[in-house]
N, C-alpha and C. Protein backbone atom coordinates (compact mmCIF):
# COMPACT_ATOMS: atom_id res chain seq x y z
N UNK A 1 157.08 60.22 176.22
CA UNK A 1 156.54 61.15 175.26
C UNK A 1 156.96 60.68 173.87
N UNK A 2 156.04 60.40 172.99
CA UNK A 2 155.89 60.25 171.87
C UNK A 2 156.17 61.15 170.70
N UNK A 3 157.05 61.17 169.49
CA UNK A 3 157.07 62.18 168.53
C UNK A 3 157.01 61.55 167.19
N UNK A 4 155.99 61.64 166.55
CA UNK A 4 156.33 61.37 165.09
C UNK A 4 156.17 62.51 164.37
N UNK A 5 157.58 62.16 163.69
CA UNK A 5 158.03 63.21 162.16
C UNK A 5 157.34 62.83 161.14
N UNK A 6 156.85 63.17 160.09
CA UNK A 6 156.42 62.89 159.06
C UNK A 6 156.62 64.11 158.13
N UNK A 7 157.17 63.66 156.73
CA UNK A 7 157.51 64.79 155.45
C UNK A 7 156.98 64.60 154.58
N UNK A 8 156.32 65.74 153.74
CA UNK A 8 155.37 65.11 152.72
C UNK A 8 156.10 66.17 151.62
N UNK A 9 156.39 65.71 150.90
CA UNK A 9 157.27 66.26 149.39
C UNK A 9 158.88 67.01 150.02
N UNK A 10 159.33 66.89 151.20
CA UNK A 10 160.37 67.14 151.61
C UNK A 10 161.24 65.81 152.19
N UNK A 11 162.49 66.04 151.96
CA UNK A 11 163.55 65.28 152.91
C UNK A 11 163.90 65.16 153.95
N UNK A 12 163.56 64.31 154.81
CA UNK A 12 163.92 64.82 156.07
C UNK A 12 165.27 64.35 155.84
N UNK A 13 166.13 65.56 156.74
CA UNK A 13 167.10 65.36 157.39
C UNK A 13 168.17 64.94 159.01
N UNK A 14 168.83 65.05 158.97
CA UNK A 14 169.27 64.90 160.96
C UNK A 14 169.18 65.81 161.92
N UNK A 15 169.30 66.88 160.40
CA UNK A 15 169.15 68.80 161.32
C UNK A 15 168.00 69.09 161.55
N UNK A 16 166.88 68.87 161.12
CA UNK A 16 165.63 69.12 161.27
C UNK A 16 165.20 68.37 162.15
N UNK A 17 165.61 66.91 162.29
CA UNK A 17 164.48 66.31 163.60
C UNK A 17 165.24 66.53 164.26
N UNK A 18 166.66 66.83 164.74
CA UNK A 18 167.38 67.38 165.55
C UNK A 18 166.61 68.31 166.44
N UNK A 19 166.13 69.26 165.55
CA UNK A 19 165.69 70.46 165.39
C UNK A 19 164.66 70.52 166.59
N UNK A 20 163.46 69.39 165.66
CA UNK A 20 162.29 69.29 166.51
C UNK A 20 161.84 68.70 167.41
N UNK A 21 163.01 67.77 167.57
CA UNK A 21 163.15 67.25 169.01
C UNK A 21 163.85 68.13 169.99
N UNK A 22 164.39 68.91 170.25
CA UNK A 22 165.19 69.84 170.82
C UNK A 22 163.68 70.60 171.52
N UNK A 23 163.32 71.26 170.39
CA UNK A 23 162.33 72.26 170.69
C UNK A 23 160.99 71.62 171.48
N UNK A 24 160.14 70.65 171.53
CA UNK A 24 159.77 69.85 171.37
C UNK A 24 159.57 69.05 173.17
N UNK A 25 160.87 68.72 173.44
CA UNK A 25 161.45 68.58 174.35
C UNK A 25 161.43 69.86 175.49
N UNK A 26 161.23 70.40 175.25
CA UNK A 26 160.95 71.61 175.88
C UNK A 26 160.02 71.76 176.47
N UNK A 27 158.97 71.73 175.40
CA UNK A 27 157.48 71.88 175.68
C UNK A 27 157.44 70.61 176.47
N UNK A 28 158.19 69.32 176.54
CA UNK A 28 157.47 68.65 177.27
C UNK A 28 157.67 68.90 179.07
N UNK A 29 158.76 69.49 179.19
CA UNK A 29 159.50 69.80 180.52
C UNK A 29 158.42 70.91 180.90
N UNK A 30 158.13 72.11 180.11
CA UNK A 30 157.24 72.90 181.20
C UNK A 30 155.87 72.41 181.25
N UNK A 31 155.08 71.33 179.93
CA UNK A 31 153.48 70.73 180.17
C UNK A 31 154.14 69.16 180.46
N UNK A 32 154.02 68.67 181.75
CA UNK A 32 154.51 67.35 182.00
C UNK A 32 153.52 66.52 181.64
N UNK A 33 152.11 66.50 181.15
CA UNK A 33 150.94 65.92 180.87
C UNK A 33 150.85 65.57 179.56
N UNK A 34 151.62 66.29 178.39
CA UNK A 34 151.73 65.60 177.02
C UNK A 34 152.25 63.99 176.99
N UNK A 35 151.67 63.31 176.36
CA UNK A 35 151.73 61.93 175.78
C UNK A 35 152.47 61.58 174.78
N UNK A 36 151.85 62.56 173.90
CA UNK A 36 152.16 62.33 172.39
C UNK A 36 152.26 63.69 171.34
N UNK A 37 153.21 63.31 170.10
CA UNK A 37 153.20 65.05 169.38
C UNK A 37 153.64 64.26 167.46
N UNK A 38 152.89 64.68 166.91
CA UNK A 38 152.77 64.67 165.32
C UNK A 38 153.14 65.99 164.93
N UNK A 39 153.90 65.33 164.17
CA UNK A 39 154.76 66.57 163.56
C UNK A 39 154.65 67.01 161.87
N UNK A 40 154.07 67.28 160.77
CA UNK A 40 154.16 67.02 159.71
C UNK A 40 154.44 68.43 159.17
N UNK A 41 155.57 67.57 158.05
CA UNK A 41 156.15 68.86 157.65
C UNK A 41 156.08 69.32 156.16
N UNK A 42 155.55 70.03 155.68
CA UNK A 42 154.74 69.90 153.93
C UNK A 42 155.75 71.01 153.35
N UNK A 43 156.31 70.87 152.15
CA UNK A 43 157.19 72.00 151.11
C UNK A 43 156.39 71.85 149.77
N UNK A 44 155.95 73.18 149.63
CA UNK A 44 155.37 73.61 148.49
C UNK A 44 156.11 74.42 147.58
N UNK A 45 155.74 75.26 146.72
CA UNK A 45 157.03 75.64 145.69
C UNK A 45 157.76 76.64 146.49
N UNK A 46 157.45 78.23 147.36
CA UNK A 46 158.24 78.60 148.25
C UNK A 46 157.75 78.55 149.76
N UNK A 47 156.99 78.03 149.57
CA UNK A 47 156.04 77.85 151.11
C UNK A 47 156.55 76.58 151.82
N UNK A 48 157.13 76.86 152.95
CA UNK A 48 157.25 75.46 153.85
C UNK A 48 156.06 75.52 154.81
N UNK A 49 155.63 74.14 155.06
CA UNK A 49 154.50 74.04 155.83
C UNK A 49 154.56 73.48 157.41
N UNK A 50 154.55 73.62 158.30
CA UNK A 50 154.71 72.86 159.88
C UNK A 50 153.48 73.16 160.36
N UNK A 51 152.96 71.35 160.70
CA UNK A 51 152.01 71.66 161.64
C UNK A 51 152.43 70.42 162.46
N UNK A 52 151.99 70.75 164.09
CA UNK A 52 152.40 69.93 164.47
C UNK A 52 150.74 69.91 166.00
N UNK A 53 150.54 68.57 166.16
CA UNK A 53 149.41 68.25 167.07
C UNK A 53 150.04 67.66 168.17
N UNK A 54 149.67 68.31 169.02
CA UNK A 54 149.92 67.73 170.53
C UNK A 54 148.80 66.93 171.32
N UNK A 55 148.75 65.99 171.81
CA UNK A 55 148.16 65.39 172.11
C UNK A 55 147.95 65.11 174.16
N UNK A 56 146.91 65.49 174.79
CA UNK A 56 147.13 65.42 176.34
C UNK A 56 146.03 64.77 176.10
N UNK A 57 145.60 64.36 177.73
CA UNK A 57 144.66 63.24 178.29
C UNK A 57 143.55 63.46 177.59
N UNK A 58 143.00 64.76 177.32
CA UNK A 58 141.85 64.91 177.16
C UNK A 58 141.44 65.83 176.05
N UNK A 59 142.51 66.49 175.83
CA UNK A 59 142.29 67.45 174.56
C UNK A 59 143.15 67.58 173.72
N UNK A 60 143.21 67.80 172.44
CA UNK A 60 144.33 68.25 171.25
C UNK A 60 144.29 69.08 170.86
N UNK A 61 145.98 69.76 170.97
CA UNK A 61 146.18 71.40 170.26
C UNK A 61 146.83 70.77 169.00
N UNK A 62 146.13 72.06 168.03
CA UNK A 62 146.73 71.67 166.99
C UNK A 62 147.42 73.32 166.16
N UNK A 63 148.41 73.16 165.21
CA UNK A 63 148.94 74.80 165.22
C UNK A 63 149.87 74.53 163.66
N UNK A 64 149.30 75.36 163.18
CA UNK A 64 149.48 75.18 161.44
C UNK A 64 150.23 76.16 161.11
N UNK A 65 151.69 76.50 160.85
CA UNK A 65 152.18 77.79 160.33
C UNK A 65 152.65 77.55 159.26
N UNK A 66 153.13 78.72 158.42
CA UNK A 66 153.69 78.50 157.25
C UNK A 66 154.59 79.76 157.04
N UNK A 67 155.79 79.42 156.01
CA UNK A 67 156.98 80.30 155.76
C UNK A 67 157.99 80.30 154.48
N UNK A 68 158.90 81.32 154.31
CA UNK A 68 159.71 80.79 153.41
C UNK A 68 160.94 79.85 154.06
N UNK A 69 160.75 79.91 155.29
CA UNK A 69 161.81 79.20 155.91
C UNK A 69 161.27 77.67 156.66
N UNK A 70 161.68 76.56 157.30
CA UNK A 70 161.33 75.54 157.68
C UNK A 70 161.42 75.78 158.99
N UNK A 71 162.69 76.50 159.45
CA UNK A 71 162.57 76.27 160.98
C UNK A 71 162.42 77.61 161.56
N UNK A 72 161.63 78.72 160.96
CA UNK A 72 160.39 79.50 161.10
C UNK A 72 159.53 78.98 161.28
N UNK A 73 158.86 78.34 160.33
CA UNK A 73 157.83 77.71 160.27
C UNK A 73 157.45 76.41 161.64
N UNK A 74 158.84 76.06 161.80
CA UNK A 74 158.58 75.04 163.35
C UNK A 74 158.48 75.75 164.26
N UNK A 75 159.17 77.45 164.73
CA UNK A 75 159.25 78.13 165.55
C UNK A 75 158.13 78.75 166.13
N UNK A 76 157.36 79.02 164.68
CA UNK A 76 156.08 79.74 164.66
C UNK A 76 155.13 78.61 165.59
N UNK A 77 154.85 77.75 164.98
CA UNK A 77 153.77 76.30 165.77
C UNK A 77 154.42 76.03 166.80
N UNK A 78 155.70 76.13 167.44
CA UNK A 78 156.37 76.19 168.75
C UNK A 78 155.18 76.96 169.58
N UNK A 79 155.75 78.36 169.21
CA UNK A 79 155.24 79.53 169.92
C UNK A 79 153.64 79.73 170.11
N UNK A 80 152.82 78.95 169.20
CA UNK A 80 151.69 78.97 168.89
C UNK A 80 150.86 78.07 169.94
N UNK A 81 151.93 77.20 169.97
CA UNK A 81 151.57 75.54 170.98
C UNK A 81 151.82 76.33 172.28
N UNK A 82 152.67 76.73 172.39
CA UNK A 82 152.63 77.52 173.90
C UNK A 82 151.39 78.62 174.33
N UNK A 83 151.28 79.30 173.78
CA UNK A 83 150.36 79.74 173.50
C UNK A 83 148.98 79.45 173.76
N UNK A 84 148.78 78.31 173.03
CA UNK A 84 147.31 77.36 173.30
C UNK A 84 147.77 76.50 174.54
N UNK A 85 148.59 76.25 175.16
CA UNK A 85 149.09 75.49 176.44
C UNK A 85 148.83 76.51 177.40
N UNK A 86 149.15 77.75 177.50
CA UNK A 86 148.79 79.03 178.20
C UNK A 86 148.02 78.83 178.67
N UNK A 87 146.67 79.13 177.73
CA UNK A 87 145.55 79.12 177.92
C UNK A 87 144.60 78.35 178.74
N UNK A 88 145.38 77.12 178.02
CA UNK A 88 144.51 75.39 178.89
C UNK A 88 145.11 75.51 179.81
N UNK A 89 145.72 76.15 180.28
CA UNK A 89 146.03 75.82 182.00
C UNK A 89 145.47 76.80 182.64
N UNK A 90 145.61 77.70 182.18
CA UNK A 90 144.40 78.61 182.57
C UNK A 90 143.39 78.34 183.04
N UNK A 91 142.76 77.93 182.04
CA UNK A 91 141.17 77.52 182.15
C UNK A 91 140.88 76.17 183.37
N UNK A 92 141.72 75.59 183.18
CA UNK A 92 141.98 74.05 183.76
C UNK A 92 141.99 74.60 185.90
N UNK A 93 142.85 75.63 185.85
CA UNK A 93 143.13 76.04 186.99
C UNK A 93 142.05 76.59 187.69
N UNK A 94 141.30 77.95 186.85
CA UNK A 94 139.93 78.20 187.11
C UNK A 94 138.94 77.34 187.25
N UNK A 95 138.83 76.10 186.40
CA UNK A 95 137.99 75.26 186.87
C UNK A 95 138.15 74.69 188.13
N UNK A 96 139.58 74.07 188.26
CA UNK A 96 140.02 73.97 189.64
C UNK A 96 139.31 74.42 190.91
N UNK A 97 139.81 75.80 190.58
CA UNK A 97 139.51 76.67 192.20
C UNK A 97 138.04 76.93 192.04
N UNK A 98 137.07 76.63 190.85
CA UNK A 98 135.56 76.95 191.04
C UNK A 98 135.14 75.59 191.99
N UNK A 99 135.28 74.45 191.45
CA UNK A 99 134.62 73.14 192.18
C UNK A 99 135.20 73.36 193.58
N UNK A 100 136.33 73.61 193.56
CA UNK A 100 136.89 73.49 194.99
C UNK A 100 135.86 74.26 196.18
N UNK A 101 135.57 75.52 195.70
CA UNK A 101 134.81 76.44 196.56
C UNK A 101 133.83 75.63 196.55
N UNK A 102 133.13 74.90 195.55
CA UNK A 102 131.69 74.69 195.34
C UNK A 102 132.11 73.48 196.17
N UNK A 103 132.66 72.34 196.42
CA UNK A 103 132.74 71.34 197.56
C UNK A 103 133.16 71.70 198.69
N UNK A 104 133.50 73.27 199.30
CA UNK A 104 133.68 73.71 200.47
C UNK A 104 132.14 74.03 200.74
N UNK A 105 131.67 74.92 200.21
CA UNK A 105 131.14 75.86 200.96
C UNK A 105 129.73 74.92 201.01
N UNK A 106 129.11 74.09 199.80
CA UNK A 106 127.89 73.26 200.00
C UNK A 106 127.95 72.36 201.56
N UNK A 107 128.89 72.02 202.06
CA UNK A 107 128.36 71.09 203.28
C UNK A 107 128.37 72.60 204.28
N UNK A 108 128.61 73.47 204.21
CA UNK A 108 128.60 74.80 205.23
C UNK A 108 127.14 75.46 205.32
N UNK A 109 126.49 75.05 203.75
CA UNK A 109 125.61 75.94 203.41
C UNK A 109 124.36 74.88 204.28
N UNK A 110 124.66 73.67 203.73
CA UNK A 110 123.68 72.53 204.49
C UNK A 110 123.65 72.79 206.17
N UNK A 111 124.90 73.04 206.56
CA UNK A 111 124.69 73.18 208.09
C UNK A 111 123.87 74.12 208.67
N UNK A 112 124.41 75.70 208.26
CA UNK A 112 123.25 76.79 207.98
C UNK A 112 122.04 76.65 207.95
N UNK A 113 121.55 75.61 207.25
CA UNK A 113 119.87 76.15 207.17
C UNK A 113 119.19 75.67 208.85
N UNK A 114 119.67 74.26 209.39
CA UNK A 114 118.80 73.78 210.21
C UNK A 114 119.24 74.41 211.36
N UNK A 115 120.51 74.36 212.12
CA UNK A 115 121.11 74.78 212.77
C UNK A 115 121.52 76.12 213.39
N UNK A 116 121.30 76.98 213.83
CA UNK A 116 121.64 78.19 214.22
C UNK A 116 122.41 78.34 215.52
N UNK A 117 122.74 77.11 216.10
CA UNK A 117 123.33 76.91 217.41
C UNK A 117 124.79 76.71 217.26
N UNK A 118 124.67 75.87 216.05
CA UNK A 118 126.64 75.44 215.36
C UNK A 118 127.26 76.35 214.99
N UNK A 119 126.42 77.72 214.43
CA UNK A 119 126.86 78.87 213.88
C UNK A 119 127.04 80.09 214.40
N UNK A 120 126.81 80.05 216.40
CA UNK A 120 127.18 81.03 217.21
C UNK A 120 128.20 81.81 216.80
N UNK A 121 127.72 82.78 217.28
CA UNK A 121 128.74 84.57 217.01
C UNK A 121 130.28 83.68 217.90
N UNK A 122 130.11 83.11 219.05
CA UNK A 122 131.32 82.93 219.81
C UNK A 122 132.17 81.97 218.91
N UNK A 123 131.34 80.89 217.71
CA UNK A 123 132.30 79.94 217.33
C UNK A 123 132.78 81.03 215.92
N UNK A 124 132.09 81.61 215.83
CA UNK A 124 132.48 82.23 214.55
C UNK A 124 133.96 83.33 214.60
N UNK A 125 134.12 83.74 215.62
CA UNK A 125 135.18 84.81 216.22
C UNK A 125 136.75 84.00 215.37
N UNK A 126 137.60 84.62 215.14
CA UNK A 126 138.91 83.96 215.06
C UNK A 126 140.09 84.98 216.27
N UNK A 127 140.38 84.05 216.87
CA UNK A 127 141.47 84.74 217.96
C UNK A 127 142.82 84.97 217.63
N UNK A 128 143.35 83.95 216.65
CA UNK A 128 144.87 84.76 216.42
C UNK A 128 145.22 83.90 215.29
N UNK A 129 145.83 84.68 214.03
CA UNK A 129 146.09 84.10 212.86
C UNK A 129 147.78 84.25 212.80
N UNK A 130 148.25 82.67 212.15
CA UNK A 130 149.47 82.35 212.15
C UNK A 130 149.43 82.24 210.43
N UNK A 131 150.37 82.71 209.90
CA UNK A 131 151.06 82.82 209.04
C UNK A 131 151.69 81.03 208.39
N UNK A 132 151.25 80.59 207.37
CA UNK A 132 152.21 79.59 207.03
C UNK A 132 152.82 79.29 205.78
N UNK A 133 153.73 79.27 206.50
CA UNK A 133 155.41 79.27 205.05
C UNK A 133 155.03 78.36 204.48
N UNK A 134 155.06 78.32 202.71
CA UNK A 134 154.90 77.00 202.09
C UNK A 134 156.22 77.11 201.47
N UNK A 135 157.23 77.01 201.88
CA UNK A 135 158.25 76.54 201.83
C UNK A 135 158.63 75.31 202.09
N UNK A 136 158.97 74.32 201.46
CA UNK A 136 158.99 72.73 201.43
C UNK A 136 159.90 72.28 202.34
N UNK A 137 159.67 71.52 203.52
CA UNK A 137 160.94 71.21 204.85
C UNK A 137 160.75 69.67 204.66
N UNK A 138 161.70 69.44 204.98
CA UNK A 138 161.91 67.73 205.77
C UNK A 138 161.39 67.68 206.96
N UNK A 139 160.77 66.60 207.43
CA UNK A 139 160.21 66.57 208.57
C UNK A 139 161.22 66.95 209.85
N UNK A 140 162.55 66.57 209.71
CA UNK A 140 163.58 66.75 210.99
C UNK A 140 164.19 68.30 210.68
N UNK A 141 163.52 69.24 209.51
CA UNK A 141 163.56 70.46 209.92
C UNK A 141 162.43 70.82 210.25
N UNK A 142 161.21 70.52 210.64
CA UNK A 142 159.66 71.21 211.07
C UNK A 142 160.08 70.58 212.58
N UNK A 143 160.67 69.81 213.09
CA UNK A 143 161.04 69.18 214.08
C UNK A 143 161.69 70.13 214.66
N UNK A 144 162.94 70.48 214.24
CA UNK A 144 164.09 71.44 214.77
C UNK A 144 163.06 72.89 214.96
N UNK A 145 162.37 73.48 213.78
CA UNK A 145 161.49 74.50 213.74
C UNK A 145 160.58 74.82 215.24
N UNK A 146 159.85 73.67 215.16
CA UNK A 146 158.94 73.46 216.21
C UNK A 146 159.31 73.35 218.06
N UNK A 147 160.70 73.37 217.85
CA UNK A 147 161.44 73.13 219.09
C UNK A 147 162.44 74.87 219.52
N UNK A 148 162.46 75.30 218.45
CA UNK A 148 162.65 76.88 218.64
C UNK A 148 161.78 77.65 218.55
N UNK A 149 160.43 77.22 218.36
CA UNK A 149 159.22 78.23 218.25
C UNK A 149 158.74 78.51 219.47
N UNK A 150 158.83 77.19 220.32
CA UNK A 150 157.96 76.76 221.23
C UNK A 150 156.66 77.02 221.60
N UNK A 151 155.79 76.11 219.68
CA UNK A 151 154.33 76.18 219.67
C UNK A 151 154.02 74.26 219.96
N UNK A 152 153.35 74.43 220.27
CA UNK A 152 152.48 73.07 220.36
C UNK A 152 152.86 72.12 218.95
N UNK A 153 152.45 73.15 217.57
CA UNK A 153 152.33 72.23 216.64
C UNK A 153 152.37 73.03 215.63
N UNK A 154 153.26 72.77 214.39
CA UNK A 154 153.48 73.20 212.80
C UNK A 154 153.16 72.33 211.93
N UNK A 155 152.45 73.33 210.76
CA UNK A 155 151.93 73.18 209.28
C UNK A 155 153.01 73.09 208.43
N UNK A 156 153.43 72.32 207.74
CA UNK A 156 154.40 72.65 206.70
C UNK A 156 154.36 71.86 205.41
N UNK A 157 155.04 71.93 204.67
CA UNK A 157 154.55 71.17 203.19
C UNK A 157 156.05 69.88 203.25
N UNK A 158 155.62 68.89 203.15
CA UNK A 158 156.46 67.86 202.93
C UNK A 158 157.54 67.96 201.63
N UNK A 159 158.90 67.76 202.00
CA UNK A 159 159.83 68.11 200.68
C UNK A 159 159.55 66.77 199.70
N UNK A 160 159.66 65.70 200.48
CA UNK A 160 159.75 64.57 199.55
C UNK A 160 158.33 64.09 198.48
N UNK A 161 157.13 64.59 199.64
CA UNK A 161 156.00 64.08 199.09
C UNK A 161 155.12 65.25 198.23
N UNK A 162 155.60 66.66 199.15
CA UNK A 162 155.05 67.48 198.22
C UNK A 162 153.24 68.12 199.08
N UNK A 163 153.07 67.54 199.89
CA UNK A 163 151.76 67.26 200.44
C UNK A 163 152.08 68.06 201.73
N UNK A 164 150.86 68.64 202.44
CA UNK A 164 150.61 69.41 203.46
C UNK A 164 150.98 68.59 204.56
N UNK A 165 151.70 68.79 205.67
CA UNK A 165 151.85 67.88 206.96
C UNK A 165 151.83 68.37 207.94
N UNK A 166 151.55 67.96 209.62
CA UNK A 166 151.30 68.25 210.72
C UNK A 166 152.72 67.88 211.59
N UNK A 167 153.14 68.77 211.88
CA UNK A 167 153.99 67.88 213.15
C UNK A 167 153.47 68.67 214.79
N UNK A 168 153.75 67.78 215.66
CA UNK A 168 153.12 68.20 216.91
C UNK A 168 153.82 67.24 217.79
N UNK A 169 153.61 68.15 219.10
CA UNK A 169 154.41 67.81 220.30
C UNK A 169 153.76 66.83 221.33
N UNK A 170 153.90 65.91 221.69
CA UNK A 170 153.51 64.77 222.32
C UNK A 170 153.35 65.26 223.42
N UNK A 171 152.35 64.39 224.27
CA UNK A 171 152.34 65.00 225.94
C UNK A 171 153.98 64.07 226.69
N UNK A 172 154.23 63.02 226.27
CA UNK A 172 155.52 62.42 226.74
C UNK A 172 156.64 62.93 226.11
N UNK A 173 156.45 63.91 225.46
CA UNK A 173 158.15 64.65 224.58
C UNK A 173 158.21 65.02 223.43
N UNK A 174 157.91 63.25 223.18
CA UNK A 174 158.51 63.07 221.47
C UNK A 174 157.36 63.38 220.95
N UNK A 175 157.63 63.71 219.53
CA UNK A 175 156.56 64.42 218.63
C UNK A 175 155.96 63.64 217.56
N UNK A 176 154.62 63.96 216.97
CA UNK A 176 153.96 62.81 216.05
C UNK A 176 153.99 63.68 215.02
N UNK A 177 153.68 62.69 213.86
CA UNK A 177 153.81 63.40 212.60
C UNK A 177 152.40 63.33 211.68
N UNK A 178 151.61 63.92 210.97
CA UNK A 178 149.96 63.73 210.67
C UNK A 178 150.40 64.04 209.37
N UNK A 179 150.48 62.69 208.52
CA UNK A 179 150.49 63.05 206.34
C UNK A 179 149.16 62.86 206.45
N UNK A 180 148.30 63.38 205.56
CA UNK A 180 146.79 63.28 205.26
C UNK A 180 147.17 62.54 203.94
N UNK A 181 146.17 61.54 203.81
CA UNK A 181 145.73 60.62 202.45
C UNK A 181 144.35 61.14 201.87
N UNK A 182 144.93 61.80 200.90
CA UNK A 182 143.30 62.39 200.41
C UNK A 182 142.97 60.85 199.13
């Protein structure tokens, strides 16, 4: 992550980029997708000026405050940047979960029209719904899990990779493990 300071009729000092690297730093820990951040800092006769542009893959926030103070004035475009970060993830997320439905349900909808045999009342029934923890395990705890349940086979989310995984019980004992590569 990238930061340039820049002062235009002010001094910078050690306390100030101190300042705005501190704060700054922050924002980059909860948006891990920032690149880059411009910082410019303008003093007029009692007006201090902070604006500072953030820069991600695809879009730029930008957040202009002003004060009698300087690190008001950074606090304010802090809070402002969060703010507009809010939002874009927001939106980003909703877009998300819209395509997602829209690449589920189109190959369902295609099956539907020709077919009325794939879509029997008997396949449609659900017989018994299991619950799954997304609580993050190591595989040699879905292992241990799966051996006190005594089900066939568990869903669980991989600790290391982060990703959905299968473990299941072999017809000879030992058990296989299914990572999906999307």
């Amino acid at each position: 992550m990238e930061i340039n300071i820049t002062g235009r009729n002010i001094e910078l000092n050690d306390a100030i980029r101190e300042y705005i690297y501190r704060k700054l730093d922050k924002l980059g820990r909860v948006y891990s997708r920032i690149y880059k951040f411009d910082v410019i800092l303008e003093e007029e006769k009692i007006r201090k000026n902070a604006e500072i542009i953030l820069y991600l893959r695809r879009n730029r926030i930008v957040a202009k405050e002003s004060s009698p103070d300087m690190y008001a004035s950074i606090d304010n475009a802090v809070e402002s940047i969060k703010k507009q970060l809010r939002r874009l993830t927001g939106r980003v997320r909703a877009k998300r979960r819209k395509s997602m439905l829209k690449n589920i349900m189109k190959p369902i909808m295609r099956f539907r029209g020709g077919d009325e045999a794939f879509f029997a009342e008997e396949y449609q029934s659900i017989i018994k719904t299991d619950l799954y923890a997304d609580k993050p395990m190591l595989p040699e705890e879905a292992k241990l899990e799966l051996q006190a349940m005594k089900m066939e086979f568990i869903m669980f989310k991989n600790a290391d990779t982060g990703e959905p995984n299968v473990m299941f019980k072999r017809t000879d004992g030992s058990y296989g493990l299914i990572e999906p590569r999307f």
